[in-house]
C-alpha atoms as a PDB file:
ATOM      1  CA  UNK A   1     -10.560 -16.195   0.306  1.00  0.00           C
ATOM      2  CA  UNK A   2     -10.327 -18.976   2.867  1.00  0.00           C
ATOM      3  CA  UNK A   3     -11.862 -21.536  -0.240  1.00  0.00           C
ATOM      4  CA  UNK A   4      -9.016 -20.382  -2.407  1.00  0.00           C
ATOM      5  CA  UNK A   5      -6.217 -22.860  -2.769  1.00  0.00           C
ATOM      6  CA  UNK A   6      -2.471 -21.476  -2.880  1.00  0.00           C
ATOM      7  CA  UNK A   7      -3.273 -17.991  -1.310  1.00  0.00           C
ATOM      8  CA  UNK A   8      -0.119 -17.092   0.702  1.00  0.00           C
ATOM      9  CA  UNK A   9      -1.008 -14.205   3.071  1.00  0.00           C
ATOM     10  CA  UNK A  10      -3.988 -11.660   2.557  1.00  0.00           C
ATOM     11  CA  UNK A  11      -4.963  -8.034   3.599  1.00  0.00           C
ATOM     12  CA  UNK A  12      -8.098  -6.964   5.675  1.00  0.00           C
ATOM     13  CA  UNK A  13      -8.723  -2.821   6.011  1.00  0.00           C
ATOM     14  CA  UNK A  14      -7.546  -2.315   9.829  1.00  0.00           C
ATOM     15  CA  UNK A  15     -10.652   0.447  10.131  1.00  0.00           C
ATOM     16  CA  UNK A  16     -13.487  -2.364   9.139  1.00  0.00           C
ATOM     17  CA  UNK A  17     -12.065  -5.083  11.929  1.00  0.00           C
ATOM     18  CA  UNK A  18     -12.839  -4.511  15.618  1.00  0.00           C
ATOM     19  CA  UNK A  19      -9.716  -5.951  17.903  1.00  0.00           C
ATOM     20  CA  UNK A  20     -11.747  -7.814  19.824  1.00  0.00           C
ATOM     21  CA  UNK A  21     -14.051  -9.365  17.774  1.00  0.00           C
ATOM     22  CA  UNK A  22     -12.234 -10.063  14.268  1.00  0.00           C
ATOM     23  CA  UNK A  23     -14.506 -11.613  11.439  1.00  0.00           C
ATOM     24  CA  UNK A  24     -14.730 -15.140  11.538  1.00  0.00           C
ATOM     25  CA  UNK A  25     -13.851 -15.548   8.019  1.00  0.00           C
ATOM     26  CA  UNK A  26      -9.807 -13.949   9.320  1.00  0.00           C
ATOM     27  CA  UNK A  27      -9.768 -16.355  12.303  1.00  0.00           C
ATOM     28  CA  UNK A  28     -10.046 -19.123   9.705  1.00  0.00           C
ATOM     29  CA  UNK A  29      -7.043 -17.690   7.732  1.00  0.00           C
ATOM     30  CA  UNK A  30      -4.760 -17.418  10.849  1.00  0.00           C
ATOM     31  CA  UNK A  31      -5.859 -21.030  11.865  1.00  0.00           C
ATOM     32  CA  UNK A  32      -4.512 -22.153   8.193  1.00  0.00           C
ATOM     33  CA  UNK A  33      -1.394 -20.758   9.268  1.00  0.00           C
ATOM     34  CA  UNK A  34      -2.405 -17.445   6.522  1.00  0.00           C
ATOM     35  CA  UNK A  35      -0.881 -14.777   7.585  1.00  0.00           C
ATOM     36  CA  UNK A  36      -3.010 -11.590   7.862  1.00  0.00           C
ATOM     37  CA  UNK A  37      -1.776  -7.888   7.589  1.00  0.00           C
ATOM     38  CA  UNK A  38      -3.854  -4.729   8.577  1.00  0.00           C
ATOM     39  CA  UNK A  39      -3.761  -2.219   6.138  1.00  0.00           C
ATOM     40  CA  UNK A  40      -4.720   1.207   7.253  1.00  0.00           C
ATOM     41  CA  UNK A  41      -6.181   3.797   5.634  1.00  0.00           C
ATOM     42  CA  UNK A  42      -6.515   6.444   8.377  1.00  0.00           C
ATOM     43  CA  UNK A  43      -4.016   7.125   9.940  1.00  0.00           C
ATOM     44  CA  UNK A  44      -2.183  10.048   8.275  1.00  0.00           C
ATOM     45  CA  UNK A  45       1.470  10.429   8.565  1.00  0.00           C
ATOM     46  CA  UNK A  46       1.764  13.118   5.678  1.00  0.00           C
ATOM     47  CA  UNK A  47      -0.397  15.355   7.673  1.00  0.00           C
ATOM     48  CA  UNK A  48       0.963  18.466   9.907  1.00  0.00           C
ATOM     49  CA  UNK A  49       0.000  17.167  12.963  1.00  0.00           C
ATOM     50  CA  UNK A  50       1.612  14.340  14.963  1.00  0.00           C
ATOM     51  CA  UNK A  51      -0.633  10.203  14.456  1.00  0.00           C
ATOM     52  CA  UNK A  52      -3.641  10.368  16.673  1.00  0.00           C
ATOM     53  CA  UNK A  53      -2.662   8.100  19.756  1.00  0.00           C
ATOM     54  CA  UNK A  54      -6.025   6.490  19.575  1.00  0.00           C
ATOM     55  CA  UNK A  55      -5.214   5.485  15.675  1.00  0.00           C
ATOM     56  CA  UNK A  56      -2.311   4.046  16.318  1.00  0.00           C
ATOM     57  CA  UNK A  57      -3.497   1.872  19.316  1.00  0.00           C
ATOM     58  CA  UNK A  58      -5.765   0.861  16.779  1.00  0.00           C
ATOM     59  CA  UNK A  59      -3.500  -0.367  14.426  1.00  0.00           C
ATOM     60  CA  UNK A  60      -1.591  -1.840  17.375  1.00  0.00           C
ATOM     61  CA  UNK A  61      -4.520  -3.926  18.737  1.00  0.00           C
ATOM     62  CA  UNK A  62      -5.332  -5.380  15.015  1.00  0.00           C
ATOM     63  CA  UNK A  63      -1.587  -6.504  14.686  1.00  0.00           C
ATOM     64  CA  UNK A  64      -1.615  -8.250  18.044  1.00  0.00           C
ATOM     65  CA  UNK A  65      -5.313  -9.924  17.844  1.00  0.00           C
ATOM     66  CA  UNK A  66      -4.317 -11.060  14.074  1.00  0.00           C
ATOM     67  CA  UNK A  67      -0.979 -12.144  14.989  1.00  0.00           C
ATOM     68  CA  UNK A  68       0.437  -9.819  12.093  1.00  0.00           C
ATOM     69  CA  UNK A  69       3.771  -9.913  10.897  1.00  0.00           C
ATOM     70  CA  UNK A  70       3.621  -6.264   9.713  1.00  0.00           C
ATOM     71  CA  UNK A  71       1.229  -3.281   9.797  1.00  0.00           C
ATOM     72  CA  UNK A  72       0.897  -1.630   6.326  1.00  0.00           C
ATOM     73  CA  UNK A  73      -0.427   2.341   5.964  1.00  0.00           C
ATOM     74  CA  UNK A  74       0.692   4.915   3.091  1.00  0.00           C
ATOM     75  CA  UNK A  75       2.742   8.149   2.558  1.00  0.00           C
ATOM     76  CA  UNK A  76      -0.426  10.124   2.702  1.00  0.00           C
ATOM     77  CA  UNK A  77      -2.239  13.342   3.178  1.00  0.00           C
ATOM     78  CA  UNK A  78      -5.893  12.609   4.625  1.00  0.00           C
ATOM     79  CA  UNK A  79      -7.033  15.511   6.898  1.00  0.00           C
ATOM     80  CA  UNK A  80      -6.470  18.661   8.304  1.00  0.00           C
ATOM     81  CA  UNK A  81      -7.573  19.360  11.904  1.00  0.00           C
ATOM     82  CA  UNK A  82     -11.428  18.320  11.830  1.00  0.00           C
ATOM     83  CA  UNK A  83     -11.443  18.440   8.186  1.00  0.00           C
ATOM     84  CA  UNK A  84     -11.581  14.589   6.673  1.00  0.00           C
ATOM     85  CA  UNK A  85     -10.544  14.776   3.181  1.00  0.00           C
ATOM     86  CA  UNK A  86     -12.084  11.569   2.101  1.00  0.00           C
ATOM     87  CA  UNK A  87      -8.947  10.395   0.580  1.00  0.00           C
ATOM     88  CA  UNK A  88      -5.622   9.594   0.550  1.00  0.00           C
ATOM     89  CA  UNK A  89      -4.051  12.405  -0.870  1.00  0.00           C
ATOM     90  CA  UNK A  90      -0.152  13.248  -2.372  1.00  0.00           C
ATOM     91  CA  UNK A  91       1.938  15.004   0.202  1.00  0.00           C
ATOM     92  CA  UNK A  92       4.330  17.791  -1.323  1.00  0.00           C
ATOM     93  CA  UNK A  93       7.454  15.852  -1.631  1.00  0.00           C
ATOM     94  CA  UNK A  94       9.623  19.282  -0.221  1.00  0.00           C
ATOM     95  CA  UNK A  95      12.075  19.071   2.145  1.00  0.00           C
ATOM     96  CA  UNK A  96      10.257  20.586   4.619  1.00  0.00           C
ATOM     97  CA  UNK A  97       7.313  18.298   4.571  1.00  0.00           C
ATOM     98  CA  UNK A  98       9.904  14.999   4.648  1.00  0.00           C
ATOM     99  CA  UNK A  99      11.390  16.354   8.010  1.00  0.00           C
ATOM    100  CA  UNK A 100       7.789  16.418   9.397  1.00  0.00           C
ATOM    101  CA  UNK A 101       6.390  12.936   7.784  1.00  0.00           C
ATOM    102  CA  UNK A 102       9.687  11.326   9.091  1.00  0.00           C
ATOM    103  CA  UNK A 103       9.201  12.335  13.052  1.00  0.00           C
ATOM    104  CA  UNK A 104       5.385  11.221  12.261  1.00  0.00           C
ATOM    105  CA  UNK A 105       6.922   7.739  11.180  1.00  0.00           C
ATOM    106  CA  UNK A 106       9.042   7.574  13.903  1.00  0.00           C
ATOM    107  CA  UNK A 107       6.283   7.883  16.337  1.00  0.00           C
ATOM    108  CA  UNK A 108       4.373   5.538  14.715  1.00  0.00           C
ATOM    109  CA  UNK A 109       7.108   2.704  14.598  1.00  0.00           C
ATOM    110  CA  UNK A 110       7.589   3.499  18.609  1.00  0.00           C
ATOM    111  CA  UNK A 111       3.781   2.538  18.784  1.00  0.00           C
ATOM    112  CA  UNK A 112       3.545  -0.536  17.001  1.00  0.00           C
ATOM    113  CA  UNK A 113       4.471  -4.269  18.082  1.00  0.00           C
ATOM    114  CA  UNK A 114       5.555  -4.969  14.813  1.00  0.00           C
ATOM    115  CA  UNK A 115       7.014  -3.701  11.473  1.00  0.00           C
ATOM    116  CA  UNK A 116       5.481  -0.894   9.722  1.00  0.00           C
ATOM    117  CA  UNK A 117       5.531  -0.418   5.961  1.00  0.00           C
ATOM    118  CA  UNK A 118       4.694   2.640   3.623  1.00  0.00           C
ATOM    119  CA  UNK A 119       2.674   2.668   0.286  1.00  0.00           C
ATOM    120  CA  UNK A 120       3.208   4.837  -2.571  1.00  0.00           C
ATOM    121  CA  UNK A 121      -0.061   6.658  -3.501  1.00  0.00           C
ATOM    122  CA  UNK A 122      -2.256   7.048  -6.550  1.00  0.00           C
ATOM    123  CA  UNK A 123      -2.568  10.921  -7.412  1.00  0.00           C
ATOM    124  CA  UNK A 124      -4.981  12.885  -9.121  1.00  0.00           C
ATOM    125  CA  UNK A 125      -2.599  16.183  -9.191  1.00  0.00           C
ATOM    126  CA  UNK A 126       0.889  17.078  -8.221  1.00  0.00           C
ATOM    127  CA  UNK A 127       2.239  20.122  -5.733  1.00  0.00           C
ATOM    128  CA  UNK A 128       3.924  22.369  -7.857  1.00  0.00           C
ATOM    129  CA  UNK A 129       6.881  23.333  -5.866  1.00  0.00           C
ATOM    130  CA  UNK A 130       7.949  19.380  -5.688  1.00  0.00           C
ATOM    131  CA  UNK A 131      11.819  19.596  -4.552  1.00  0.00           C
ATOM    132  CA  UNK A 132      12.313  16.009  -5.017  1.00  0.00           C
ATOM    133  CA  UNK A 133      10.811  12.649  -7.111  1.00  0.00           C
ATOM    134  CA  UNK A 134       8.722  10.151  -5.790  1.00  0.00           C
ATOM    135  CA  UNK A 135      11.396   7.716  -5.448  1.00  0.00           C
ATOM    136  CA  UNK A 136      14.013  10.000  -4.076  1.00  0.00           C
ATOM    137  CA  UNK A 137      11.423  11.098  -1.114  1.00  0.00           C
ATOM    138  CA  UNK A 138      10.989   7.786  -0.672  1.00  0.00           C
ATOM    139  CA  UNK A 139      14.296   6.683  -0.721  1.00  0.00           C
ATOM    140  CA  UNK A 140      14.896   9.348   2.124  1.00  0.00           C
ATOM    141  CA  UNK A 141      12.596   8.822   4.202  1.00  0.00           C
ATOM    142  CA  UNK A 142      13.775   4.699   4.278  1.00  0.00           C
ATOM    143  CA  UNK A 143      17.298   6.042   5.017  1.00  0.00           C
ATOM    144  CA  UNK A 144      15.996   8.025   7.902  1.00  0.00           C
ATOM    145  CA  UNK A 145      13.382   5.723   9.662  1.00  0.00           C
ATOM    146  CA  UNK A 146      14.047   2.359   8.445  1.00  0.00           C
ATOM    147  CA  UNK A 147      10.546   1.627   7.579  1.00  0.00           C
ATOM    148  CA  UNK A 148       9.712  -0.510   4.928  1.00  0.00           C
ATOM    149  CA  UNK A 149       7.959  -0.567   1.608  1.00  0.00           C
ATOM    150  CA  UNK A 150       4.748  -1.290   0.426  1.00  0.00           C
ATOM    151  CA  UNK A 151       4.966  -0.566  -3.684  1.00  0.00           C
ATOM    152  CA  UNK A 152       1.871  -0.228  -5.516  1.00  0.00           C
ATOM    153  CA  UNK A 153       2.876  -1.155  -9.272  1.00  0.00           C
ATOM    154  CA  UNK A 154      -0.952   0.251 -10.153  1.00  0.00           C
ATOM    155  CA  UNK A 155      -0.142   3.108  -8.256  1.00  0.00           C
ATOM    156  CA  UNK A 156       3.504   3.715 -10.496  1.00  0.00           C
ATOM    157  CA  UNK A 157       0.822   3.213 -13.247  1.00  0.00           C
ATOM    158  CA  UNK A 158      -1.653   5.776 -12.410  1.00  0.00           C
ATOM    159  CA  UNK A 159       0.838   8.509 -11.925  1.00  0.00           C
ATOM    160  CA  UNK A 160       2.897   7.578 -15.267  1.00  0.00           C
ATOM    161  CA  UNK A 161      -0.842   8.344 -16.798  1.00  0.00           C
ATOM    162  CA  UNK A 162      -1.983  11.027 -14.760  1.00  0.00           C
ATOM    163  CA  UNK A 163       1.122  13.307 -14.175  1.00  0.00           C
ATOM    164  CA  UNK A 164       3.431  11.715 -16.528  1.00  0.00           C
ATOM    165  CA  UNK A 165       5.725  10.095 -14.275  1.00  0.00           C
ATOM    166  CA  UNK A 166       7.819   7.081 -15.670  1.00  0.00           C
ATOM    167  CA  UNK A 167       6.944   4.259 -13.569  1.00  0.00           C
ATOM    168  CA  UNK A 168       9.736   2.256 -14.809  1.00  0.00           C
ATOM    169  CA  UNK A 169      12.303   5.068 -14.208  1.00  0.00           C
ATOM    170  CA  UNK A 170      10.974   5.120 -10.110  1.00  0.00           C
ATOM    171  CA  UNK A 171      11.421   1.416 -10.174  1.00  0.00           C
ATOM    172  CA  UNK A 172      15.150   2.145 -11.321  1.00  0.00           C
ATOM    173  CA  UNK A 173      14.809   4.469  -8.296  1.00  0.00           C
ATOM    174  CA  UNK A 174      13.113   3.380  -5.812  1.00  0.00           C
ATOM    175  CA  UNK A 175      15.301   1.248  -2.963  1.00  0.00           C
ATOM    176  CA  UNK A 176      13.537  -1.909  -3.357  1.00  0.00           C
ATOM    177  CA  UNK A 177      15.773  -3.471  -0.796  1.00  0.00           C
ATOM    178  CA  UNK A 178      13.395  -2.453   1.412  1.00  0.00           C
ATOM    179  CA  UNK A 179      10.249  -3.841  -0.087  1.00  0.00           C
ATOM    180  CA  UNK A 180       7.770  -5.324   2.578  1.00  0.00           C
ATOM    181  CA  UNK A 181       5.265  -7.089  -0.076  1.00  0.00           C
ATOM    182  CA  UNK A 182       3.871  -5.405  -3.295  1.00  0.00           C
ATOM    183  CA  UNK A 183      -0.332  -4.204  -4.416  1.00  0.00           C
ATOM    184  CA  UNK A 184      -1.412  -5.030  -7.744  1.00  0.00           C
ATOM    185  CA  UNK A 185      -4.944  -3.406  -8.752  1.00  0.00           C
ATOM    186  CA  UNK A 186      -7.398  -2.454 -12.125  1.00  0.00           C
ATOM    187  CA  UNK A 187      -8.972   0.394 -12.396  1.00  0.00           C
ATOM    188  CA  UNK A 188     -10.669   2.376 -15.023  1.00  0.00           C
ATOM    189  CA  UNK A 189     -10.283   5.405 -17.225  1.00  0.00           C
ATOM    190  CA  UNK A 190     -12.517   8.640 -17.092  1.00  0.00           C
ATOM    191  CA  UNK A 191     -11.404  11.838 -19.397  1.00  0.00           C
ATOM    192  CA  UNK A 192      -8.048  10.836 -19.413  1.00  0.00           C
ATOM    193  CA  UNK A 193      -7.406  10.182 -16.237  1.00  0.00           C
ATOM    194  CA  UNK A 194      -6.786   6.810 -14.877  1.00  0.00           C
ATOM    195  CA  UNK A 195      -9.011   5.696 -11.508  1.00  0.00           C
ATOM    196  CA  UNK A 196      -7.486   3.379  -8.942  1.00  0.00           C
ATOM    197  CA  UNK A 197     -10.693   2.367  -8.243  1.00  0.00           C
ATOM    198  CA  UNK A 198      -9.544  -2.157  -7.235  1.00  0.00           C
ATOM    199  CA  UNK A 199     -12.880  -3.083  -8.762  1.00  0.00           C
ATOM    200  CA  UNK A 200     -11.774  -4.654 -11.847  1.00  0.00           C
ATOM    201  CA  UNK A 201      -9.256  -6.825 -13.448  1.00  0.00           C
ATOM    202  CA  UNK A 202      -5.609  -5.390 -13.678  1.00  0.00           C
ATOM    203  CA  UNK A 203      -4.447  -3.754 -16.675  1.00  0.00           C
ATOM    204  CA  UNK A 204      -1.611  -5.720 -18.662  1.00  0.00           C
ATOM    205  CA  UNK A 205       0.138  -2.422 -18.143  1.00  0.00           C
ATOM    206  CA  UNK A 206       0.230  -2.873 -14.157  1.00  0.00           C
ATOM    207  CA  UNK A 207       1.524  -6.399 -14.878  1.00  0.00           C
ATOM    208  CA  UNK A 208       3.992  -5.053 -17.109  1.00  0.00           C
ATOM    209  CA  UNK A 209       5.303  -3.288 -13.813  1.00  0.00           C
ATOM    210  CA  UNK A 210       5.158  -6.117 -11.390  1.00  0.00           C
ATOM    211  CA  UNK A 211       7.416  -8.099 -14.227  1.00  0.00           C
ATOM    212  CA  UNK A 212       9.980  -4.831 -14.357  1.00  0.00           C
ATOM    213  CA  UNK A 213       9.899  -4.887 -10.322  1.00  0.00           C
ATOM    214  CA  UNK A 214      10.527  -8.893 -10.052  1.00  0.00           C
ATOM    215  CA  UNK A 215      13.610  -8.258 -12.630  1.00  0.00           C
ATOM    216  CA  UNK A 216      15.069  -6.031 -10.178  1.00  0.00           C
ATOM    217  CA  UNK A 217      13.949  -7.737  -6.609  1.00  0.00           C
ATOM    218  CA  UNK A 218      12.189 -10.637  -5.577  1.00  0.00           C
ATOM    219  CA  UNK A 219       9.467  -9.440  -3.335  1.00  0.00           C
ATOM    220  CA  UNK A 220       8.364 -11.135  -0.258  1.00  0.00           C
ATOM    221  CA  UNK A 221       4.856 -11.296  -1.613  1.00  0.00           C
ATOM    222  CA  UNK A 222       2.338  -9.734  -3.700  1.00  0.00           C
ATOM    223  CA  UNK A 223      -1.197  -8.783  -3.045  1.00  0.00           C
ATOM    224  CA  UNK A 224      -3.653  -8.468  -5.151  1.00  0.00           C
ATOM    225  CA  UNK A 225      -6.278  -5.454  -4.056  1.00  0.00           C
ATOM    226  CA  UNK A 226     -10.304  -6.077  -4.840  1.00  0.00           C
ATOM    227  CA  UNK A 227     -12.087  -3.531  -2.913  1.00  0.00           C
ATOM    228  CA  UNK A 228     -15.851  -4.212  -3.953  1.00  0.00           C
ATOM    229  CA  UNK A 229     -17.556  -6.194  -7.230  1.00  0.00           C
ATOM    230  CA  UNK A 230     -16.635  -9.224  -6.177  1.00  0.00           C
ATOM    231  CA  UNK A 231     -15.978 -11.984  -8.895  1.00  0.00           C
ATOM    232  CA  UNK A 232     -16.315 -15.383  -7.784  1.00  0.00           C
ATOM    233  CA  UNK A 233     -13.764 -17.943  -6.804  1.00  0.00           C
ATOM    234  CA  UNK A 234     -13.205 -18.741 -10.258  1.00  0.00           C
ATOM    235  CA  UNK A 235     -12.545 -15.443 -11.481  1.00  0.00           C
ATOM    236  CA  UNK A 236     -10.484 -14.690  -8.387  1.00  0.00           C
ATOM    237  CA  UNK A 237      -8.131 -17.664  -8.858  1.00  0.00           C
ATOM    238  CA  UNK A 238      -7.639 -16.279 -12.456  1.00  0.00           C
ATOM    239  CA  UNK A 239      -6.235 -13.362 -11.451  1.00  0.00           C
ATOM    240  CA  UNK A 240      -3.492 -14.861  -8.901  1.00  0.00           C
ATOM    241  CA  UNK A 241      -2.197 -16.902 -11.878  1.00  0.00           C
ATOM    242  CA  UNK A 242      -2.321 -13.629 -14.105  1.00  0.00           C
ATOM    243  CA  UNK A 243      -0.258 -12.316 -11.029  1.00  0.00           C
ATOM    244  CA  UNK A 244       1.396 -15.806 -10.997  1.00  0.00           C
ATOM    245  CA  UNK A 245       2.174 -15.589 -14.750  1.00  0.00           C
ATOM    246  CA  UNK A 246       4.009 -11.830 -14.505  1.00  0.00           C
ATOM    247  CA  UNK A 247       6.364 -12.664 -11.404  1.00  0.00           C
ATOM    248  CA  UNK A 248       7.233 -15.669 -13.551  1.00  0.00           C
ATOM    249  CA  UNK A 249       8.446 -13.753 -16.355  1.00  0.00           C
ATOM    250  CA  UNK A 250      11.059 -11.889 -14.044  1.00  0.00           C
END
C-alpha cells in the first residue's frame, strides 16, 4: 500500500498488530502523514455480556501507538461465554437486545482515546422475531450513544441478496449524518447466496450503492477491503479508480 500513489488513509485488523511493535510497513504510512485506523473484529458489543476489559485496552493501545483518528468495530454477535463463534454474526434487532448493545457501546466509548464507529454486518440468516429494520436499529442506537458509522455498501448488498432487504431503501434510512468512512468489497456467489468473502473485485452492484450513498452524503472516506489474494499494485490501483469512478458519479 505504501507504493500506491493517491491512497488517503488505510485499515490494518487491530487483532494482527501488536501495540508495541506495529509492522514496519504501518510506520511508513503514518510517517507519509497516512492515516491508519484499527479495525476490530473481536470485540463483541452485540453479545450478552459486557466488552472484555482486556479487548478494549487492546483496541486502545493500537489507536494510541498508530496515532488513529478513530477505532472502527461492528454491530456484531461473535461469542457466547467460552464459545467463539468464528464470525461476526447478526444480532436480533429487538428492543431488548438494543438496550443491552447500547450500555456495551457506551462502555466501550468510555475506554477508548478516540472515536469509535460501528459497521453494518453481512448476514447469512435473519432472527425471526426482528422488532425493528436494520436502519432503524441503527438509527437508534446513534441517537442514544453518539457513535458513529462505518457503512458497508457490500454489506447493504449481501443482505438485499440473501434476506431480501432493499439496500437502497436502508440508505434512504440509515442517518448518514453520522457516517465515519465507508467499506467497499467483492465477493462471490455459492447456491444463491452471496459471500462477503474481500477476495475479489467488487461487484458493479456494490458500486451501484456507493454512487446511491455519495448522492445522499459525502463521506469522509472510503475503504476499499482486500482480505487475502492479493493482486498487484496494478490491479490494486484499478480498483481505487473503479471506487474513484462511482463517488464521481454522485
Amino acid at each position: 500500500m505504501e507504493r500506491l500513489p493517491g491512497v488517503g488513509f488505510v485499515e490494518v485488523i487491530a487483532e494482527n498488530v501488536d501495540p508495541a511493535r506495529p509492522p514496519e510497513s504501518l510506520a511508513v504510512l503514518r510517517a507519509a502523514g497516512v492515516p491508519v485506523v484499527p479495525h476490530g473484529v473481536g470485540l463483541g458489543v452485540g453479545g450478552a455480556h459486557r466488552p472484555d476489559p482486556a479487548r478494549l485496552a487492546r483496541l486502545a493501545a493500537c489507536a494510541e501507538a498508530l496515532r488513529a483518528p478513530l477505532v472502527s468495530e461492528h454491530v456484531a454477535f461473535v461469542r457466547a461465554g467460552a464459545v467463539e463463534a468464528g464470525h461476526l454474526l447478526p444480532v436480533p434487532r429487538t428492543r431488548e437486545a438494543l438496550s443491552v448493545i447500547v450500555e456495551n457501546v457506551r462502555e466501550a466509548q468510555d475506554a477508548l482515546p478516540v472515536p469509535l464507529a460501528l459497521e453494518n454486518v453481512a448476514a447469512l440468516f435473519g432472527w425471526p422475531d426482528d422488532e425493528l429494520t436494520e436502519a432503524q436499529f441503527l438509527g437508534e442506537l446513534v441517537e442514544r450513544t453518539g457513535v458513529k458509522l462505518l457503512v458497508d455498501v457490500a454489506n447493504l448488498y449481501t443482505n438485499q441478496v440473501n434476506l431480501g432487504l432493499d439496500a437502497r431503501r436502508a440508505l434512504d434510512a440509515l442517518p448518514l449524518e453520522a457516517v465515519a468512512y465507508v467499506h467497499v468489497a467483492g465477493g462471490h456467489a455459492h447456491d444463491g447466496l452471496w459471500h462477503d468473502t474481500h477476495t475479489s473485485s467488487p461487484p458493479a452492484e456494490v458500486l451501484d450503492l456507493l454512487t446511491e450513498l455519495c448522492a445522499r452524503v459525502t463521506p469522509p472516506g472510503v475503504l476499499l477491503e482486500w482480505d487475502d489474494a492479493y493482486p498487484g499494485d496494478s490491479a490494486l490501483a484499478g480498483e481505487l479508480g473503479r471506487i474513484r469512478e462511482a463517488m464521481s458519479r454522485a
